[in-house]
N, C-alpha and C. Protein backbone atom coordinates (compact mmCIF):
# COMPACT_ATOMS: atom_id res chain seq x y z
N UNK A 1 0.50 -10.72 2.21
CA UNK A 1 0.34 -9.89 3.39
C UNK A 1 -1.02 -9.21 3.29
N UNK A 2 -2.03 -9.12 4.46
CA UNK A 2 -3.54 -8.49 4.42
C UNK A 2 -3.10 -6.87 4.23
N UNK A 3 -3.91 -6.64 3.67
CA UNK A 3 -3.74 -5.06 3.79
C UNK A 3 -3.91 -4.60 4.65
N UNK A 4 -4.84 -5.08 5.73
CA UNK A 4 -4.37 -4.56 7.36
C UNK A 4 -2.55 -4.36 7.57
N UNK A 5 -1.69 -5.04 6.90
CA UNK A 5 -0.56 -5.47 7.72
C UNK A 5 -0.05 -3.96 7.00
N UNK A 6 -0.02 -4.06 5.78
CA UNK A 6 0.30 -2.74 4.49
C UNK A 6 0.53 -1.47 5.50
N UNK A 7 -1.15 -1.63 6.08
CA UNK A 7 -1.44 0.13 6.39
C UNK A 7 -0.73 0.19 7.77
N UNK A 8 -0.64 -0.82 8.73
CA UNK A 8 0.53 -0.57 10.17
C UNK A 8 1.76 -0.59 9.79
N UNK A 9 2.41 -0.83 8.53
CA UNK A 9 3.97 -0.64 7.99
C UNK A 9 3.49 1.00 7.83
N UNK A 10 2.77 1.42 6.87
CA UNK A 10 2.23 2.76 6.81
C UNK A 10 2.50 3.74 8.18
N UNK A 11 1.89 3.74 9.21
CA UNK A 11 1.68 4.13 10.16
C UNK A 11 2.93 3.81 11.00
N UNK A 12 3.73 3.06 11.02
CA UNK A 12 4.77 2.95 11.50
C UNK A 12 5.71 3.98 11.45
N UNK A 13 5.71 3.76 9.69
CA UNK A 13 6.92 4.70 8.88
C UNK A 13 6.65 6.14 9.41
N UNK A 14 5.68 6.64 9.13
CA UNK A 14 5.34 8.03 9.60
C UNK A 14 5.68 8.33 10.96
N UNK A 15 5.49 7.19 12.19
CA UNK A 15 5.85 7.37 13.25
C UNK A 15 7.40 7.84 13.50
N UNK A 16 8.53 6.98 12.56
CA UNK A 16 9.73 6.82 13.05
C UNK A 16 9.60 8.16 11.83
N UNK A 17 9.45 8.86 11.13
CA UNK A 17 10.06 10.03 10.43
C UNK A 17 9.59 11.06 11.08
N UNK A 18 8.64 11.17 12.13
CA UNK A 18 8.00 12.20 12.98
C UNK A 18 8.22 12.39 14.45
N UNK A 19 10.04 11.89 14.75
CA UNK A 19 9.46 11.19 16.43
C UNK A 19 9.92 12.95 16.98
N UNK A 20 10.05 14.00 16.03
CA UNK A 20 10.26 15.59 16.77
C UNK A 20 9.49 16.65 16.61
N UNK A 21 8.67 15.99 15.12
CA UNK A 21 8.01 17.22 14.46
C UNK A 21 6.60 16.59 14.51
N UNK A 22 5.59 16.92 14.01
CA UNK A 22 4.35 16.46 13.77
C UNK A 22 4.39 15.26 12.47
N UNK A 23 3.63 14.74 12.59
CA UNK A 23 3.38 13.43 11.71
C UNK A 23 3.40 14.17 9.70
N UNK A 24 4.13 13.65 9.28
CA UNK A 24 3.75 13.77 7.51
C UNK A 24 2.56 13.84 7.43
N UNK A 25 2.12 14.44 6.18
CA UNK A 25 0.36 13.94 5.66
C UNK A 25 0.32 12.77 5.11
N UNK A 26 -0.90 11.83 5.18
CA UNK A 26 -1.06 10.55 4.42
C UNK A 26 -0.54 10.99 3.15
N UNK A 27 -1.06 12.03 2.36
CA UNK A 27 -0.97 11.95 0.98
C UNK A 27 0.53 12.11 0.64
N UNK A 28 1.40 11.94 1.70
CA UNK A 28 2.82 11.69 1.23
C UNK A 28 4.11 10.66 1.22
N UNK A 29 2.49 9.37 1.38
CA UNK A 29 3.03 8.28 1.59
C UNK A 29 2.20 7.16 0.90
N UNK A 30 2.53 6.38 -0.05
CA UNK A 30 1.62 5.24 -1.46
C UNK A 30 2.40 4.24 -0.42
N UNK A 31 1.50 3.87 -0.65
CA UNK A 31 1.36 2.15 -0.33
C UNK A 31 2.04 0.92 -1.39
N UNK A 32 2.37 -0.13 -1.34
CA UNK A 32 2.79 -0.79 -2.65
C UNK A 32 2.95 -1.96 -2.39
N UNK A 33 1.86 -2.89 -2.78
CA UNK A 33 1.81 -4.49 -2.87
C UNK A 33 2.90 -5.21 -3.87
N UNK A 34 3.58 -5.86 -3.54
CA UNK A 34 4.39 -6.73 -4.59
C UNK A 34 4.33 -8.03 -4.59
N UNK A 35 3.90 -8.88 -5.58
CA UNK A 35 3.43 -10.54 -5.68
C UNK A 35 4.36 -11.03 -6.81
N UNK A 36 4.38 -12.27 -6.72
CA UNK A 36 4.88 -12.65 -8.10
C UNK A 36 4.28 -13.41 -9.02
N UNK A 37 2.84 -13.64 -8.07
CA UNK A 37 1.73 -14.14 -8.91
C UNK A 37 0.61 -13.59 -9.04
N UNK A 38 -0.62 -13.76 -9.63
CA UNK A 38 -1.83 -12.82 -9.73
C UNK A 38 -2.46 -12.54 -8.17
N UNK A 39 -2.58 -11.91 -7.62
CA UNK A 39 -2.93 -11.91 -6.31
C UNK A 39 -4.37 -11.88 -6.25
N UNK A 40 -5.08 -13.62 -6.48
CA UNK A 40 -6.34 -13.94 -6.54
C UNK A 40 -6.90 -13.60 -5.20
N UNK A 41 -6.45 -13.73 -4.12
CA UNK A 41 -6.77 -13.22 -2.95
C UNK A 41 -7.40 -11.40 -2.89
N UNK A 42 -6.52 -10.58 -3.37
CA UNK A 42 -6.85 -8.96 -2.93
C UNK A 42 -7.76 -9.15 -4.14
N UNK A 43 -7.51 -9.45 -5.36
CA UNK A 43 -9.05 -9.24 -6.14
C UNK A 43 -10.26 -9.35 -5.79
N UNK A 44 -10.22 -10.51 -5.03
CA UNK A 44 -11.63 -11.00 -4.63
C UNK A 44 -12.24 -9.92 -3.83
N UNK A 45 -11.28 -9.30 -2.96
CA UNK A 45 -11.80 -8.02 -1.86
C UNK A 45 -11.60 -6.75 -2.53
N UNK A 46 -11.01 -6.09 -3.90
CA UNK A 46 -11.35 -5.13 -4.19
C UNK A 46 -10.93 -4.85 -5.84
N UNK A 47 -11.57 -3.92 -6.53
CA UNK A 47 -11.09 -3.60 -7.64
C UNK A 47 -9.97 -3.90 -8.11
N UNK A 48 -9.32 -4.59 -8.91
CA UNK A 48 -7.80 -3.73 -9.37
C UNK A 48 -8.13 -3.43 -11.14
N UNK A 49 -7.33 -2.16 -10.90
CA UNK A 49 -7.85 -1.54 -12.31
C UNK A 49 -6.25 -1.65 -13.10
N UNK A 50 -6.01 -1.94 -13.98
CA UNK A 50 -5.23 -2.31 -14.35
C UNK A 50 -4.69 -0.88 -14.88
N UNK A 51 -3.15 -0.63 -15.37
CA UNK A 51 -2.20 0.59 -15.67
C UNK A 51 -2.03 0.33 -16.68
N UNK A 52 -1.08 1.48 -17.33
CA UNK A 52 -0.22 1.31 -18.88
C UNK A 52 0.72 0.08 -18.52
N UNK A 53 0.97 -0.79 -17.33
CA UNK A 53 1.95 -1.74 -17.50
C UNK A 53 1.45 -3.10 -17.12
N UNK A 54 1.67 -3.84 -18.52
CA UNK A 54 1.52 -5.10 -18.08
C UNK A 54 1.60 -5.49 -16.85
N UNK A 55 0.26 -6.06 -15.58
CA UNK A 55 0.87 -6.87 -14.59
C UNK A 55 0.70 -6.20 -13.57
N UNK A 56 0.59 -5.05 -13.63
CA UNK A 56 0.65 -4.12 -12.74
C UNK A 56 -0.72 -2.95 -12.38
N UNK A 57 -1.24 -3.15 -11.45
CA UNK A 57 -2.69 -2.49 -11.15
C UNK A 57 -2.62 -1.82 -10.19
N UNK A 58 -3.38 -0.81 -10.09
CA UNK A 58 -4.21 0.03 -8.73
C UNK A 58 -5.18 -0.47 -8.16
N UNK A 59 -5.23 -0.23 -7.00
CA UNK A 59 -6.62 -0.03 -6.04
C UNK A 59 -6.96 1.38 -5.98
């Protein structure tokens, strides 16, 4: 999935938890890619810095 698609699931979610009050802040909502293989694709377009866990990286 492009990370375009990521950030309109993003923006969605906030929509349907806000449809009375004002919108959440971004910073209370992570994002989270899941593959089951190396995702040679998002590397190529950005950092991933790898964590304390095998397999598992940040942007």
């Amino acid at each position: 999935m492009p990370c375009s698609s990521l950030i309109g699931h993003d923006v969605n979610d906030r929509k349907l938890l806000s449809r009375d009050v004002p919108w959440p802040p971004e910073a209370d909502f992570q994002l989270y890619a899941v593959a089951t293989r190396f995702p040679q694709g998002l590397a190529a377009q950005v950092t991933l810095i790898p964590t304390a866990w095998p397999g598992v990286f940040d942007v």
